[in-house]
PDB file of N, CA and C in Angstrom:
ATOM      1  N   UNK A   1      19.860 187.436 -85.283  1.00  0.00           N
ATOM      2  CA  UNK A   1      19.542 186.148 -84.684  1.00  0.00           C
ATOM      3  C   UNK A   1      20.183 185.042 -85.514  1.00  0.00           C
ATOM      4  N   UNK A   2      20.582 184.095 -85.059  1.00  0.00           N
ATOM      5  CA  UNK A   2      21.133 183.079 -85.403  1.00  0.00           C
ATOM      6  C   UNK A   2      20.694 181.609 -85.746  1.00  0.00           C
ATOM      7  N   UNK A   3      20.459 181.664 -86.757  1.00  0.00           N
ATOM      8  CA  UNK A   3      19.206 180.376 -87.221  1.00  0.00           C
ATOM      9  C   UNK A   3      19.985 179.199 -87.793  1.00  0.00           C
ATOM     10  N   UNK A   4      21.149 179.423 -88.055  1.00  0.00           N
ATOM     11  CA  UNK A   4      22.102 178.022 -88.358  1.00  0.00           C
ATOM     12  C   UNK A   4      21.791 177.035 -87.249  1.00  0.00           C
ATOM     13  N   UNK A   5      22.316 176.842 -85.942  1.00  0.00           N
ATOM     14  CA  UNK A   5      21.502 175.879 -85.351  1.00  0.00           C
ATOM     15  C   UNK A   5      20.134 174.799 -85.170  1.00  0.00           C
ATOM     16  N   UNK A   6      19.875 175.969 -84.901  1.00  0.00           N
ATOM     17  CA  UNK A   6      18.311 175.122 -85.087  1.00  0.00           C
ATOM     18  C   UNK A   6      17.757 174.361 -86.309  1.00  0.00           C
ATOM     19  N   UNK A   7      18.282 175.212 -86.834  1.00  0.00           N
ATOM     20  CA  UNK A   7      17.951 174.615 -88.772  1.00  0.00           C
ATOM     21  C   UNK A   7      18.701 173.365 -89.025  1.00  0.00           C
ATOM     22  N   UNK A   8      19.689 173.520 -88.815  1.00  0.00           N
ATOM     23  CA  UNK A   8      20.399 171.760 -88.707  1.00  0.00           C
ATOM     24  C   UNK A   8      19.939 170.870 -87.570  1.00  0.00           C
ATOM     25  N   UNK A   9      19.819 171.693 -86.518  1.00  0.00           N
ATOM     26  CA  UNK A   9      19.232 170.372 -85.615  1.00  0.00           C
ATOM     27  C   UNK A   9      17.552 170.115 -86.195  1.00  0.00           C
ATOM     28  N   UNK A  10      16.902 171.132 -87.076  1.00  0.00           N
ATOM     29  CA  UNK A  10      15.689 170.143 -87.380  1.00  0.00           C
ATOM     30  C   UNK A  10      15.837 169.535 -88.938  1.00  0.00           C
ATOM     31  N   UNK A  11      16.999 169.596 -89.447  1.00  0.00           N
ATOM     32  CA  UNK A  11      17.220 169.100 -90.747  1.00  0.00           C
ATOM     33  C   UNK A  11      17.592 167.674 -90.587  1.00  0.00           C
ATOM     34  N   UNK A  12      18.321 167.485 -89.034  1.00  0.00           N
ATOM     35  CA  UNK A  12      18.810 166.327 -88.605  1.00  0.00           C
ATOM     36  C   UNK A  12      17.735 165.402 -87.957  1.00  0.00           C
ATOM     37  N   UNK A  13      16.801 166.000 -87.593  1.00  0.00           N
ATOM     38  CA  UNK A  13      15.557 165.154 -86.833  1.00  0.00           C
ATOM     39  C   UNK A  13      14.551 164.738 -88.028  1.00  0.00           C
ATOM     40  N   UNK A  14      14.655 165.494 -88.990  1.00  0.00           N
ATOM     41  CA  UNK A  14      13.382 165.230 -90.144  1.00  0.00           C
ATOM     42  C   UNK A  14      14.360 164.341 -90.683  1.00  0.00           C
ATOM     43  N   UNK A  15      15.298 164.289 -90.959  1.00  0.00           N
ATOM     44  CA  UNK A  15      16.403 163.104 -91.958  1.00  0.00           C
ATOM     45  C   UNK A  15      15.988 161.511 -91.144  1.00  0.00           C
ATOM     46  N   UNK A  16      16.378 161.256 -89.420  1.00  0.00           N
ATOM     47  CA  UNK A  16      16.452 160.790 -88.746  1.00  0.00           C
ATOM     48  C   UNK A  16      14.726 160.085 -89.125  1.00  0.00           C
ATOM     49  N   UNK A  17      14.204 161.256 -88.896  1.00  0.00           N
ATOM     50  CA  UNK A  17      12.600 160.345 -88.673  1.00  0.00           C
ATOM     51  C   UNK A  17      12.181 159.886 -89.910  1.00  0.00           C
ATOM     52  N   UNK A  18      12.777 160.471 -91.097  1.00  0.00           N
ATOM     53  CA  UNK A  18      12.498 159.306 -92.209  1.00  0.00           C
ATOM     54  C   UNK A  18      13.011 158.590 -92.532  1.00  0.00           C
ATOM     55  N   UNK A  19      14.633 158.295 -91.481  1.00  0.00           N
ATOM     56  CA  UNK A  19      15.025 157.142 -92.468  1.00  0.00           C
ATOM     57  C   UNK A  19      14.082 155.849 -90.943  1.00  0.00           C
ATOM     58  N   UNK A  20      14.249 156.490 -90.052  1.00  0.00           N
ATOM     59  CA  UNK A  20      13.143 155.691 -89.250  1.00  0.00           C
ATOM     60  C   UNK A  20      11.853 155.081 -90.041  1.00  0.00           C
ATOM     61  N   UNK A  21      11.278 155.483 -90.347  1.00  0.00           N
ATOM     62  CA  UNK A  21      10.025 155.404 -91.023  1.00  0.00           C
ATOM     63  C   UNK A  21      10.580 154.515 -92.157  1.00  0.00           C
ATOM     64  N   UNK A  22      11.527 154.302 -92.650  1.00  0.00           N
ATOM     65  CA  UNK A  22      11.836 153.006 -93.938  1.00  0.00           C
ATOM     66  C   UNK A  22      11.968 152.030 -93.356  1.00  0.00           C
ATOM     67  N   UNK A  23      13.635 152.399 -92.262  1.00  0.00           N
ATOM     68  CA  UNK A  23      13.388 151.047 -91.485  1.00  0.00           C
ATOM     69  C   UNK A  23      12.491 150.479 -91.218  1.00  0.00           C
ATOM     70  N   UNK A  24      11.357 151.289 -90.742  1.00  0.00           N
ATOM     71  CA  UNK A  24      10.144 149.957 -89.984  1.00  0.00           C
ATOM     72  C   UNK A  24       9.032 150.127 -90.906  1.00  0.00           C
ATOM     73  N   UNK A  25       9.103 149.837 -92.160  1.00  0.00           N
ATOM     74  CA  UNK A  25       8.454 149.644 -93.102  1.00  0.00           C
ATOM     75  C   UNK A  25       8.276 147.690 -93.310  1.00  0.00           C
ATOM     76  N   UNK A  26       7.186 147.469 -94.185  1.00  0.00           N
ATOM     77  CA  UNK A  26       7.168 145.856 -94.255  1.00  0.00           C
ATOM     78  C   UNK A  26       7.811 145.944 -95.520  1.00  0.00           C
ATOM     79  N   UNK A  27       8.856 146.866 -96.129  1.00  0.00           N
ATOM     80  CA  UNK A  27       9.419 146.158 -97.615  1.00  0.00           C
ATOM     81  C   UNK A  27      10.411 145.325 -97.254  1.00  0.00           C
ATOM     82  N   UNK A  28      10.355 144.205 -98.279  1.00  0.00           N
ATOM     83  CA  UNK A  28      11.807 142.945 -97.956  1.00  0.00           C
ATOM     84  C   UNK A  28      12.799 143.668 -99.036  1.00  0.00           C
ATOM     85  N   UNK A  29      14.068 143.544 -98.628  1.00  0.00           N
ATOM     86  CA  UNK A  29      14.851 143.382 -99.887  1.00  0.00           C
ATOM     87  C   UNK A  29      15.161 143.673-101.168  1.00  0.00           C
ATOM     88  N   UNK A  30      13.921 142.286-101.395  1.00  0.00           N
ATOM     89  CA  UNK A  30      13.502 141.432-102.519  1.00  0.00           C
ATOM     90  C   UNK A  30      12.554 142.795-103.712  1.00  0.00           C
ATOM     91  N   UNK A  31      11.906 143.503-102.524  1.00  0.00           N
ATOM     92  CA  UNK A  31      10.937 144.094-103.509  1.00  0.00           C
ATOM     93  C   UNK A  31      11.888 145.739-103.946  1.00  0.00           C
ATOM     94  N   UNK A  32      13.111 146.018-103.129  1.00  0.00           N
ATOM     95  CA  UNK A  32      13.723 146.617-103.433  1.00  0.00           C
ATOM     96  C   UNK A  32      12.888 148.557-103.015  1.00  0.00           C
ATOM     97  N   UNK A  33      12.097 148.536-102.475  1.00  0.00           N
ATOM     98  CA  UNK A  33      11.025 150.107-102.422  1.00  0.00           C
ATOM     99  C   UNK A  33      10.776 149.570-100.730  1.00  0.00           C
ATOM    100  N   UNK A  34      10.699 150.924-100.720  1.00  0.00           N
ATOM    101  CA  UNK A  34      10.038 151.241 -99.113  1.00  0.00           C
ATOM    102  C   UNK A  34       8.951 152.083 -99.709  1.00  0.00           C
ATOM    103  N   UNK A  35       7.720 151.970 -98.700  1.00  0.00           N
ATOM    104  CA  UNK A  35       6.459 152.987 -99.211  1.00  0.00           C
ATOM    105  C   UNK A  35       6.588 153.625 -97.278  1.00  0.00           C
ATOM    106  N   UNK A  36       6.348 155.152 -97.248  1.00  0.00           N
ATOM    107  CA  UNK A  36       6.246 156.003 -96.113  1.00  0.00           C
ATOM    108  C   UNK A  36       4.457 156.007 -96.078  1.00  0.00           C
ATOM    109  N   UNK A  37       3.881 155.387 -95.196  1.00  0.00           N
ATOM    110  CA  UNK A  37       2.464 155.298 -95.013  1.00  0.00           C
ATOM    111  C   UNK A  37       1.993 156.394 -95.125  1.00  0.00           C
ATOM    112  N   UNK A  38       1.142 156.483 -96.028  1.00  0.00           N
ATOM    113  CA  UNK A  38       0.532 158.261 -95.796  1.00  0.00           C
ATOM    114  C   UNK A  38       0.939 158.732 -96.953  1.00  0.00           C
ATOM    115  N   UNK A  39       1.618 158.779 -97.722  1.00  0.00           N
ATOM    116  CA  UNK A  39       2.117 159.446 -98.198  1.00  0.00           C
ATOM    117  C   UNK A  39       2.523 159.527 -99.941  1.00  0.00           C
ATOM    118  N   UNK A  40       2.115 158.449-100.513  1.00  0.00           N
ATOM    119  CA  UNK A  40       2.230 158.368-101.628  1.00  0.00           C
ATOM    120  C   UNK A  40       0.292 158.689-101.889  1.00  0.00           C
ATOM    121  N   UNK A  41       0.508 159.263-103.487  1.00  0.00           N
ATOM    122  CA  UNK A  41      -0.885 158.735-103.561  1.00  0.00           C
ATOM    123  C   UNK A  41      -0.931 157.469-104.604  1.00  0.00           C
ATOM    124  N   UNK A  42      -2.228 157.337-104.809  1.00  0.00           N
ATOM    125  CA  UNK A  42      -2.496 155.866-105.317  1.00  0.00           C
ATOM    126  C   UNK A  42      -2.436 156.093-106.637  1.00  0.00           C
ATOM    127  N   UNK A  43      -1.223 156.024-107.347  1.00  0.00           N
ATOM    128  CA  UNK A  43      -0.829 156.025-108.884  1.00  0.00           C
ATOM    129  C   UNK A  43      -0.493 154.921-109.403  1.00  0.00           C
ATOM    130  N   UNK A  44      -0.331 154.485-110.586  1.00  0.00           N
ATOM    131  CA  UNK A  44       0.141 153.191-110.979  1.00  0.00           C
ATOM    132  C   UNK A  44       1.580 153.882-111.795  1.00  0.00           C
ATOM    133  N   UNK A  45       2.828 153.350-111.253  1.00  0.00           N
ATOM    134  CA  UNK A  45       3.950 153.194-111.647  1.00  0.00           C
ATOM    135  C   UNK A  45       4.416 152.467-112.550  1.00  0.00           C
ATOM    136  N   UNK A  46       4.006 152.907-113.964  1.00  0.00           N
ATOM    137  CA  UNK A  46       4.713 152.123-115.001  1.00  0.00           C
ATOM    138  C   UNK A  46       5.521 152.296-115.719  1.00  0.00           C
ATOM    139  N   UNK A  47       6.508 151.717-116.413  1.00  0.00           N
ATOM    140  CA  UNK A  47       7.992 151.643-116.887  1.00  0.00           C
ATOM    141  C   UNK A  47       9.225 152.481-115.816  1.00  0.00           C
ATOM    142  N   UNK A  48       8.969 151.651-114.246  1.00  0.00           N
ATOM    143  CA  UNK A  48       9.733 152.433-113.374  1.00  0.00           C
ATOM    144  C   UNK A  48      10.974 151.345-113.012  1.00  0.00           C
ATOM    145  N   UNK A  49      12.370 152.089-112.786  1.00  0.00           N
ATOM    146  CA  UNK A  49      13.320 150.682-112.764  1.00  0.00           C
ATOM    147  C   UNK A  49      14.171 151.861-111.907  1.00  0.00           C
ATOM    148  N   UNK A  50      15.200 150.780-111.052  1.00  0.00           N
ATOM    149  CA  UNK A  50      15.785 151.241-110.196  1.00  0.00           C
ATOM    150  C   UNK A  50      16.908 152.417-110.780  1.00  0.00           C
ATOM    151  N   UNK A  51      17.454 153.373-110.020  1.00  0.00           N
ATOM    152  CA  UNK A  51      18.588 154.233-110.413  1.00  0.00           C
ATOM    153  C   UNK A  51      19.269 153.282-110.131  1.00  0.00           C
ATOM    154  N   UNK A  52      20.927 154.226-110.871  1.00  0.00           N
ATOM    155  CA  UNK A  52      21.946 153.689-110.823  1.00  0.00           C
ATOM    156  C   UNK A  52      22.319 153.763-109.479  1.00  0.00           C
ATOM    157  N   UNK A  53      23.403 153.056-108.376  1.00  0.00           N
ATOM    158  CA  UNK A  53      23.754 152.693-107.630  1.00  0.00           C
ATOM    159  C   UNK A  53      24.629 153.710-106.812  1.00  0.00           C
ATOM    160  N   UNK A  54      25.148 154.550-107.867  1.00  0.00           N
ATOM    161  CA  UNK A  54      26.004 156.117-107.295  1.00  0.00           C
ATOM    162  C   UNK A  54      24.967 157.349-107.523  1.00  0.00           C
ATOM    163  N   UNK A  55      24.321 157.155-108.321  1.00  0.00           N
ATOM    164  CA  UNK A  55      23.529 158.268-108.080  1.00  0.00           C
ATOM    165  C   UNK A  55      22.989 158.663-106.990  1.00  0.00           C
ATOM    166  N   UNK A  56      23.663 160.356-106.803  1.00  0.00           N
ATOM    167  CA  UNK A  56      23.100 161.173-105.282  1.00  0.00           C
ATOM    168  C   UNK A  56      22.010 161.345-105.254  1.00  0.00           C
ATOM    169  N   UNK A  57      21.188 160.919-104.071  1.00  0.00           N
ATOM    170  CA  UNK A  57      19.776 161.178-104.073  1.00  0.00           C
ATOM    171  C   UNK A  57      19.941 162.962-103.135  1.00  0.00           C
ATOM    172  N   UNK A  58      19.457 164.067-104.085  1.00  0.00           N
ATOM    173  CA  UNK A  58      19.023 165.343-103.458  1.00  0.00           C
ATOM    174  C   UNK A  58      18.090 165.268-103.154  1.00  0.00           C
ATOM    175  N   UNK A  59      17.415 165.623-101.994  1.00  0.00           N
ATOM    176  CA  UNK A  59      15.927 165.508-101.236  1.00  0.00           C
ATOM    177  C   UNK A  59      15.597 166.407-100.191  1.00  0.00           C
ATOM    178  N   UNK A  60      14.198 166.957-100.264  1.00  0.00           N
ATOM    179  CA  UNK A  60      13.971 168.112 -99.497  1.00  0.00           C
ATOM    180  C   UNK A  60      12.421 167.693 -99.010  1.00  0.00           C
ATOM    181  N   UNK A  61      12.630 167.795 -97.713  1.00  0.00           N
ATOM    182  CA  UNK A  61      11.277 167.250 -96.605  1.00  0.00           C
ATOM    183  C   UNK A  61      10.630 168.767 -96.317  1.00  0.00           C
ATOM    184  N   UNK A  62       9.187 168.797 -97.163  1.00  0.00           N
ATOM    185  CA  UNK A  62       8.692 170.019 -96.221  1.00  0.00           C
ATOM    186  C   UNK A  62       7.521 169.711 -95.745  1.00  0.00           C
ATOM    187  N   UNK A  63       7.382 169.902 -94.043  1.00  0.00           N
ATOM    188  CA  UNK A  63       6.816 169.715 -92.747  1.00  0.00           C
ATOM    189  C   UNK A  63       5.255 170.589 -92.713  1.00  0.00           C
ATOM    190  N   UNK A  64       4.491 170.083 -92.823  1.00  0.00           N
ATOM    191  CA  UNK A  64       3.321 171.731 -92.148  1.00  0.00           C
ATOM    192  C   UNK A  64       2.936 172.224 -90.992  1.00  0.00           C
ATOM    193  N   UNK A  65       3.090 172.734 -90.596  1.00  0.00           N
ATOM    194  CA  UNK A  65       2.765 173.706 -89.606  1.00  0.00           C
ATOM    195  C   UNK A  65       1.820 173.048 -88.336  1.00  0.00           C
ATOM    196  N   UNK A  66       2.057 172.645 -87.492  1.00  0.00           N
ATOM    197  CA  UNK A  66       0.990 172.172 -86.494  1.00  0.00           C
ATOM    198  C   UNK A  66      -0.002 173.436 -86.264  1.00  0.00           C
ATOM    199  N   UNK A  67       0.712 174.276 -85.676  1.00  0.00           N
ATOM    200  CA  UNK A  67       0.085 175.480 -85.045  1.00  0.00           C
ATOM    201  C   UNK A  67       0.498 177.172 -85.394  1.00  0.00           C
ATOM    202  N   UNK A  68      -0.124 177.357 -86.742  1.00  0.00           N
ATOM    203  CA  UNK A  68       0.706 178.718 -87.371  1.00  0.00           C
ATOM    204  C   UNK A  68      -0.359 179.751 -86.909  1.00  0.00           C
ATOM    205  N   UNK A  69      -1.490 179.267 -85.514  1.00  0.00           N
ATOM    206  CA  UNK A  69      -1.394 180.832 -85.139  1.00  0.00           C
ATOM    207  C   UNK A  69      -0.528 180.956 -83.965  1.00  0.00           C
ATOM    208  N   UNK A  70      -0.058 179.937 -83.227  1.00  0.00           N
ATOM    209  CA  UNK A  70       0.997 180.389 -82.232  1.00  0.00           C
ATOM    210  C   UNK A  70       2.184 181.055 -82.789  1.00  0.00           C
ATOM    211  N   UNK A  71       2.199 180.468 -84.502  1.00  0.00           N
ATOM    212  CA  UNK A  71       3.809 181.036 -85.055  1.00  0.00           C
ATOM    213  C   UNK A  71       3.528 182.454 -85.148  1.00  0.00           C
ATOM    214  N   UNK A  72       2.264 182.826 -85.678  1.00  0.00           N
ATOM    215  CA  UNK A  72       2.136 184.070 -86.026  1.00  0.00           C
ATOM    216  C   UNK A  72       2.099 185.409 -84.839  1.00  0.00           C
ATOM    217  N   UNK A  73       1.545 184.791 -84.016  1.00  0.00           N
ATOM    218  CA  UNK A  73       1.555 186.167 -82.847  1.00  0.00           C
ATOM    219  C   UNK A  73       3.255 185.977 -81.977  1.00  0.00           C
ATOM    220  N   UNK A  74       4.241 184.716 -82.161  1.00  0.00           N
ATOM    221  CA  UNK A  74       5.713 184.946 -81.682  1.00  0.00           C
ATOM    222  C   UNK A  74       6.317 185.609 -82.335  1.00  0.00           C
ATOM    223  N   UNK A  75       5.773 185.598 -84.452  1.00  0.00           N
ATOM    224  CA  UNK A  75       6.470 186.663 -85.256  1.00  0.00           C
ATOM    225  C   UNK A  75       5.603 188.243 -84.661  1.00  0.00           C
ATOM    226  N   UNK A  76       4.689 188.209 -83.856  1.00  0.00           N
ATOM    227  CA  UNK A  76       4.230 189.821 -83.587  1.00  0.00           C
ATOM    228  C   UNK A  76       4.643 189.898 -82.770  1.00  0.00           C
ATOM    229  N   UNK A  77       5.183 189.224 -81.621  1.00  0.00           N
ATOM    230  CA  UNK A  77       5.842 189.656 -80.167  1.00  0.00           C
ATOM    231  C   UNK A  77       7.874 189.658 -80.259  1.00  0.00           C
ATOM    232  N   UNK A  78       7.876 188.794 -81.792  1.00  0.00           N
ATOM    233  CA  UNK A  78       9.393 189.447 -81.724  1.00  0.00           C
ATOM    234  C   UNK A  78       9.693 190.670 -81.905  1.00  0.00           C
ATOM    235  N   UNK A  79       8.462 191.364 -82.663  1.00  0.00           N
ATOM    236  CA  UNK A  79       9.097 192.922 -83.132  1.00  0.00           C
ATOM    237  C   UNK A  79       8.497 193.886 -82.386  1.00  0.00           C
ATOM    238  N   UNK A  80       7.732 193.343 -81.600  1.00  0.00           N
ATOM    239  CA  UNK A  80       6.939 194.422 -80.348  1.00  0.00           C
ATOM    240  C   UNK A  80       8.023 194.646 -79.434  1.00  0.00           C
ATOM    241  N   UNK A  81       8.344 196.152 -79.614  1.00  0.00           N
ATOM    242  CA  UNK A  81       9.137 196.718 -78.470  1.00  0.00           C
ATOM    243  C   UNK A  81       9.048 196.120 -76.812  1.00  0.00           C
ATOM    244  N   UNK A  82       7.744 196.225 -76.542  1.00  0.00           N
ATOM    245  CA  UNK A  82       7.194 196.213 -75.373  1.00  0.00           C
ATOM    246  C   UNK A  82       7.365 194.562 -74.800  1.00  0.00           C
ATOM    247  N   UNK A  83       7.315 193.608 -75.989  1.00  0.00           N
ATOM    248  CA  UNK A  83       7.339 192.226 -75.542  1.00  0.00           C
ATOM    249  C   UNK A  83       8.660 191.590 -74.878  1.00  0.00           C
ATOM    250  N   UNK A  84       8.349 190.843 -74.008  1.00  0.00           N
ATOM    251  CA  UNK A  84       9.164 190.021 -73.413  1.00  0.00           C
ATOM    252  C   UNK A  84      10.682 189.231 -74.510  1.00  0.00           C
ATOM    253  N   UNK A  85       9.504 188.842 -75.702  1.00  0.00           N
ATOM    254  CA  UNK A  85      10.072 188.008 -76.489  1.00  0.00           C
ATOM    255  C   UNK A  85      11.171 189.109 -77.848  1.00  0.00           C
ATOM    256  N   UNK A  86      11.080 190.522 -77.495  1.00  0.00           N
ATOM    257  CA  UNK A  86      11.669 191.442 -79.235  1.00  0.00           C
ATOM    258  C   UNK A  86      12.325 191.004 -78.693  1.00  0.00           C
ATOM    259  N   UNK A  87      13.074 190.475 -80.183  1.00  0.00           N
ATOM    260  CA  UNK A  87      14.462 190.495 -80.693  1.00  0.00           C
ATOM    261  C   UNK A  87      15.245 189.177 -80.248  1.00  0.00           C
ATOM    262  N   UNK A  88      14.449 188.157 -79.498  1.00  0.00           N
ATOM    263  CA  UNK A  88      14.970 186.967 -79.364  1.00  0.00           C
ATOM    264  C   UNK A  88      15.350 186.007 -80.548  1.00  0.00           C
TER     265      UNK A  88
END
């Protein structure tokens, strides 16, 4: 099975929906930070200063599961001979 697809098209929708989520953030400019609602916890950030300007940001989004018992019985009906769904 062939999972390159899909995997980029949801690498491309999770990229997409967070840089969405900065855009429509209330940071100006000025304050230089976007905060993603939800999602930080409530720490105090001290002696924090911006990176350098070329530095590559590497970043990895991991998602949870809405519904991992539907995932779990499609992983039992892919390998069930008998199912509609083996080997899709």
């Amino acid at each position: 099975m062939n999972y390159k697809k899909p995997l980029t098209a949801a690498a491309v929708l999770t990229a997409a929906a967070l840089l969405m989520s900065l855009r429509v953030s209330n940071a100006t400019p000025e304050e230089g930070t976007a905060a993603i609602a939800g999602n930080h916890p409530n720490i105090a950030l001290t002696g924090w200063k911006p990176a350098a300007g070329d530095l590559k940001l590497h970043m990895m989004a991991v998602l949870a599961l809405r519904n991992p018992r539907e995932l779990a019985e499609l992983k039992t009906q892919l390998l069930q001979p008998r199912s509609p769904n083996y080997h899709k």
